[in-house]
N, C-alpha and C. Protein backbone atom coordinates (compact mmCIF):
# COMPACT_ATOMS: atom_id res chain seq x y z
N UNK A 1 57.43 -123.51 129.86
CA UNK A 1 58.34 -123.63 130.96
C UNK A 1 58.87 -122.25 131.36
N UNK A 2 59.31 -121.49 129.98
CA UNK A 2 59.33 -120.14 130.72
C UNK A 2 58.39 -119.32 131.68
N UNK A 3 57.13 -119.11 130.55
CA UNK A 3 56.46 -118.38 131.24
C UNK A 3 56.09 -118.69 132.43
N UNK A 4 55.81 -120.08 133.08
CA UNK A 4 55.78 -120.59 134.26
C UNK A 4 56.87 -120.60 135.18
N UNK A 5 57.74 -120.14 134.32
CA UNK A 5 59.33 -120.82 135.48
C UNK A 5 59.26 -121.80 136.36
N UNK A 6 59.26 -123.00 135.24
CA UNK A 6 58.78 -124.32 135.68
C UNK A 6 59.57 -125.38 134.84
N UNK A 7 60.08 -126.56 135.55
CA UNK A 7 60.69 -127.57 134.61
C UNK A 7 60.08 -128.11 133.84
N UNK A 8 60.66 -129.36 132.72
CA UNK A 8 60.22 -129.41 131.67
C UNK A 8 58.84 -130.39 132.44
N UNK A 9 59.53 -131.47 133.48
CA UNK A 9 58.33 -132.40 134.05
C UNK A 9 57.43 -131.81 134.45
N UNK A 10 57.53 -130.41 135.29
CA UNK A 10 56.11 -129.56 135.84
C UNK A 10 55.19 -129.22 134.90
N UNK A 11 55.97 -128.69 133.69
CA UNK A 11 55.35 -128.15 132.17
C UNK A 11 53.97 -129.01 132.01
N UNK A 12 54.64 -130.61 131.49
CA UNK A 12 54.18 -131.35 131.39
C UNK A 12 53.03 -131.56 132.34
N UNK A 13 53.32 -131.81 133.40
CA UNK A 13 52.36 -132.52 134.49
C UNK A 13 50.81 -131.62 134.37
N UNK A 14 51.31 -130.28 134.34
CA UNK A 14 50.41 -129.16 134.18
C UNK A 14 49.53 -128.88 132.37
N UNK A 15 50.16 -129.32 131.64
CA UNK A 15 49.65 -129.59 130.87
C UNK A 15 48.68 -130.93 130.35
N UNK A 16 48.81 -131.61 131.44
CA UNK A 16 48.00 -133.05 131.53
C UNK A 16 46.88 -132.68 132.56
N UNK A 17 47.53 -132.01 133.83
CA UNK A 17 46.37 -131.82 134.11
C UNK A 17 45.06 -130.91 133.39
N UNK A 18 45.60 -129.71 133.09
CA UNK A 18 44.45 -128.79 132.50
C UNK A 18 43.98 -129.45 130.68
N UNK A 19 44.43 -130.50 130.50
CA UNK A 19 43.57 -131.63 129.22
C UNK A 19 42.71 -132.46 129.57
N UNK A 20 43.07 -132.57 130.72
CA UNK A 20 42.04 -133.45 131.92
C UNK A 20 40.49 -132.48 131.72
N UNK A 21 41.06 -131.53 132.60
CA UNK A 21 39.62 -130.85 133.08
C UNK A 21 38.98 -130.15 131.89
N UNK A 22 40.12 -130.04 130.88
CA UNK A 22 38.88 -130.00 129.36
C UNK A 22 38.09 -130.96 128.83
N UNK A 23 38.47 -131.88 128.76
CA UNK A 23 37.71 -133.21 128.91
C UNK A 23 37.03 -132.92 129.91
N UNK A 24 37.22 -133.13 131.16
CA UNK A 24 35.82 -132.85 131.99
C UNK A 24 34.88 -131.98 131.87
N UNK A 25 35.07 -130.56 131.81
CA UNK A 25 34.27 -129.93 131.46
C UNK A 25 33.50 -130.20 129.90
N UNK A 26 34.07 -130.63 128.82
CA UNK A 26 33.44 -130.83 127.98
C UNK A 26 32.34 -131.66 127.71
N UNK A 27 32.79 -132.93 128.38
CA UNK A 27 32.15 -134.29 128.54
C UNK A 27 30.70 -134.13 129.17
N UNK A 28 30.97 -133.28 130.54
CA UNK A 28 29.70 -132.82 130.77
C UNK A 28 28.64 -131.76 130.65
N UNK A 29 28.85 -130.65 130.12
CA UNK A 29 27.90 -129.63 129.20
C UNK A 29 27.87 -130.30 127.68
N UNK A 30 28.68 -130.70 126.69
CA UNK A 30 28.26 -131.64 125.41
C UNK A 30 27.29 -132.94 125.85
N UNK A 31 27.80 -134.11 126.60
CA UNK A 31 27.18 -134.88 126.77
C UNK A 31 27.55 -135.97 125.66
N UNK A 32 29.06 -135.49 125.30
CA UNK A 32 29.83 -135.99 124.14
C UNK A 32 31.12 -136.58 124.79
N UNK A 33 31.66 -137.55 124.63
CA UNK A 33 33.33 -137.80 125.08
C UNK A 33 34.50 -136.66 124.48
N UNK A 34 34.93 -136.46 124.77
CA UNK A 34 36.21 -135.61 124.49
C UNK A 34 36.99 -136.87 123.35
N UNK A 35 37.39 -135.92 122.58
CA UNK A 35 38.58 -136.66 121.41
C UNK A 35 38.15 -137.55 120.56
N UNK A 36 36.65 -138.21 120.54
CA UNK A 36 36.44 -139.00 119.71
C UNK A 36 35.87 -138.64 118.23
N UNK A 37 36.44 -139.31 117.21
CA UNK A 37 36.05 -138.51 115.88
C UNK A 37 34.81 -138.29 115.38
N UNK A 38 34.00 -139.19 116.37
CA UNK A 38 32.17 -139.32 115.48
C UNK A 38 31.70 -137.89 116.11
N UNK A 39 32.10 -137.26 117.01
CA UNK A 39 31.46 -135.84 117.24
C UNK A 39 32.44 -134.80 117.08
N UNK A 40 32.65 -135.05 116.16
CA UNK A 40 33.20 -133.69 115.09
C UNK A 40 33.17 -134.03 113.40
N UNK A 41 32.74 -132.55 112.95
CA UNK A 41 31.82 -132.52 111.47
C UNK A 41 33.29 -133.14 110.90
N UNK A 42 34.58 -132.63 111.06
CA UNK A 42 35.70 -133.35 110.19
C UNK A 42 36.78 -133.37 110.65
N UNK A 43 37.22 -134.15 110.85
CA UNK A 43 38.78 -134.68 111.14
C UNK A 43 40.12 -134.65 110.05
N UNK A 44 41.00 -134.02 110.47
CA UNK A 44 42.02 -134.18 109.34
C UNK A 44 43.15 -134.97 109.82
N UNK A 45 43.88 -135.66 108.70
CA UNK A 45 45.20 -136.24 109.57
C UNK A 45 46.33 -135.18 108.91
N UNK A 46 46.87 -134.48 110.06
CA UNK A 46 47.61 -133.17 110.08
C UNK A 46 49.61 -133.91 109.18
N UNK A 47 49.63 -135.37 108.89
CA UNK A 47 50.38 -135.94 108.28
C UNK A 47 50.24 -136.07 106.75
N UNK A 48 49.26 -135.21 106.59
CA UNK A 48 49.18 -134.97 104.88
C UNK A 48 49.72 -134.14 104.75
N UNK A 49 50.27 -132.63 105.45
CA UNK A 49 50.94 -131.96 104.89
C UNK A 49 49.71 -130.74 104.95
N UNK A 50 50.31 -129.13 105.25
CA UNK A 50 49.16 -128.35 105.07
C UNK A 50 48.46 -127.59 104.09
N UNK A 51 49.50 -128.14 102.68
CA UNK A 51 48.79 -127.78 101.45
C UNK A 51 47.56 -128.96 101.44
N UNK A 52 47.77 -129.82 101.69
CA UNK A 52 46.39 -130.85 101.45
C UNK A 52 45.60 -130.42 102.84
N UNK A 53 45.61 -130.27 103.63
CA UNK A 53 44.52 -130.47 104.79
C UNK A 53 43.65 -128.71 104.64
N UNK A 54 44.66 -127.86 103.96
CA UNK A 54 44.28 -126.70 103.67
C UNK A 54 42.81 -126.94 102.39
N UNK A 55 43.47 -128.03 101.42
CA UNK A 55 42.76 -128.08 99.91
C UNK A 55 41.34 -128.78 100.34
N UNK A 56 41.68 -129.91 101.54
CA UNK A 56 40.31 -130.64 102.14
C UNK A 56 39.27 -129.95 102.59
N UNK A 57 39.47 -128.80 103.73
CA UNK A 57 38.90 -128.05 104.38
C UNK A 57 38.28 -126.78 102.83
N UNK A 58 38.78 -126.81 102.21
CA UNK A 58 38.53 -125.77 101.37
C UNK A 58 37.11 -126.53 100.08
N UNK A 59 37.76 -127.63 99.75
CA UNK A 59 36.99 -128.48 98.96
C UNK A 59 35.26 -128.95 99.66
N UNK A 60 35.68 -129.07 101.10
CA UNK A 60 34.38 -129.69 101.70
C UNK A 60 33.73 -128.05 102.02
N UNK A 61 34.12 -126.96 102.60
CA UNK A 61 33.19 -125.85 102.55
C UNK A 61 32.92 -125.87 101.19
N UNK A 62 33.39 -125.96 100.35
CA UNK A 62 32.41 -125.56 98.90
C UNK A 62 31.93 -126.24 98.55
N UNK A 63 31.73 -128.03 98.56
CA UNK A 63 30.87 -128.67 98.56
C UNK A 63 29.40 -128.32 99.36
N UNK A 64 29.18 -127.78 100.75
CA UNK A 64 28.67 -127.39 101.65
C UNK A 64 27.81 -126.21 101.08
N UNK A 65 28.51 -124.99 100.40
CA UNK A 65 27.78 -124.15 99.58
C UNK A 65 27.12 -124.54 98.45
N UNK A 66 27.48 -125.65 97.62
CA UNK A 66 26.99 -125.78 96.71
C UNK A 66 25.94 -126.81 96.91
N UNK A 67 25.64 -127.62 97.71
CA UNK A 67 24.53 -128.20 98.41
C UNK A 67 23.43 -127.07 98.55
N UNK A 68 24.00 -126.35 99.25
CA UNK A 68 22.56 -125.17 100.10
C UNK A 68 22.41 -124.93 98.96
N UNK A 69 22.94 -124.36 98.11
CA UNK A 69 22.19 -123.03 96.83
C UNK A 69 21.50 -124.22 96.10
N UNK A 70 21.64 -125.87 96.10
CA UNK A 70 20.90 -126.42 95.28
C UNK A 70 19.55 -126.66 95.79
N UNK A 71 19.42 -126.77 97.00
CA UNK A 71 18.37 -126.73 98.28
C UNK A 71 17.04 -125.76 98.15
């Protein structure tokens, strides 16, 4: 709202719109829907807290390495 010198509703409105046209643009160069979880490698629920979503992300890359080197 600052940097725009804009109310909180304009903020908003403008921030709905330009989520819009990321979705649009995405939807059509992927050929994927925007936001849905089956096209992305991992999803976290950011309500665990960021010592756990930190330990998840950390646990599954090294699972990931230790796959390849068995490969």
């Amino acid at each position: 709202m600052e940097y725009d010198n804009c109310t909180e509703k304009q903020a908003l409105r403008k921030i709905k719109e330009s989520d819009k046209a990321r979705a649009v643009y995405h939807d059509f160069f992927t050929g994927y829907k925007w936001g849905k979880s089956q096209n992305y490698d991992m999803t976290i629920n950011s309500v665990l807290g960021t010592e756990a979503c930190v330990n998840m992300i950390l646990n599954a890359v090294n699972q990931n390495f230790e796959n390849k080197e068995k490969a």
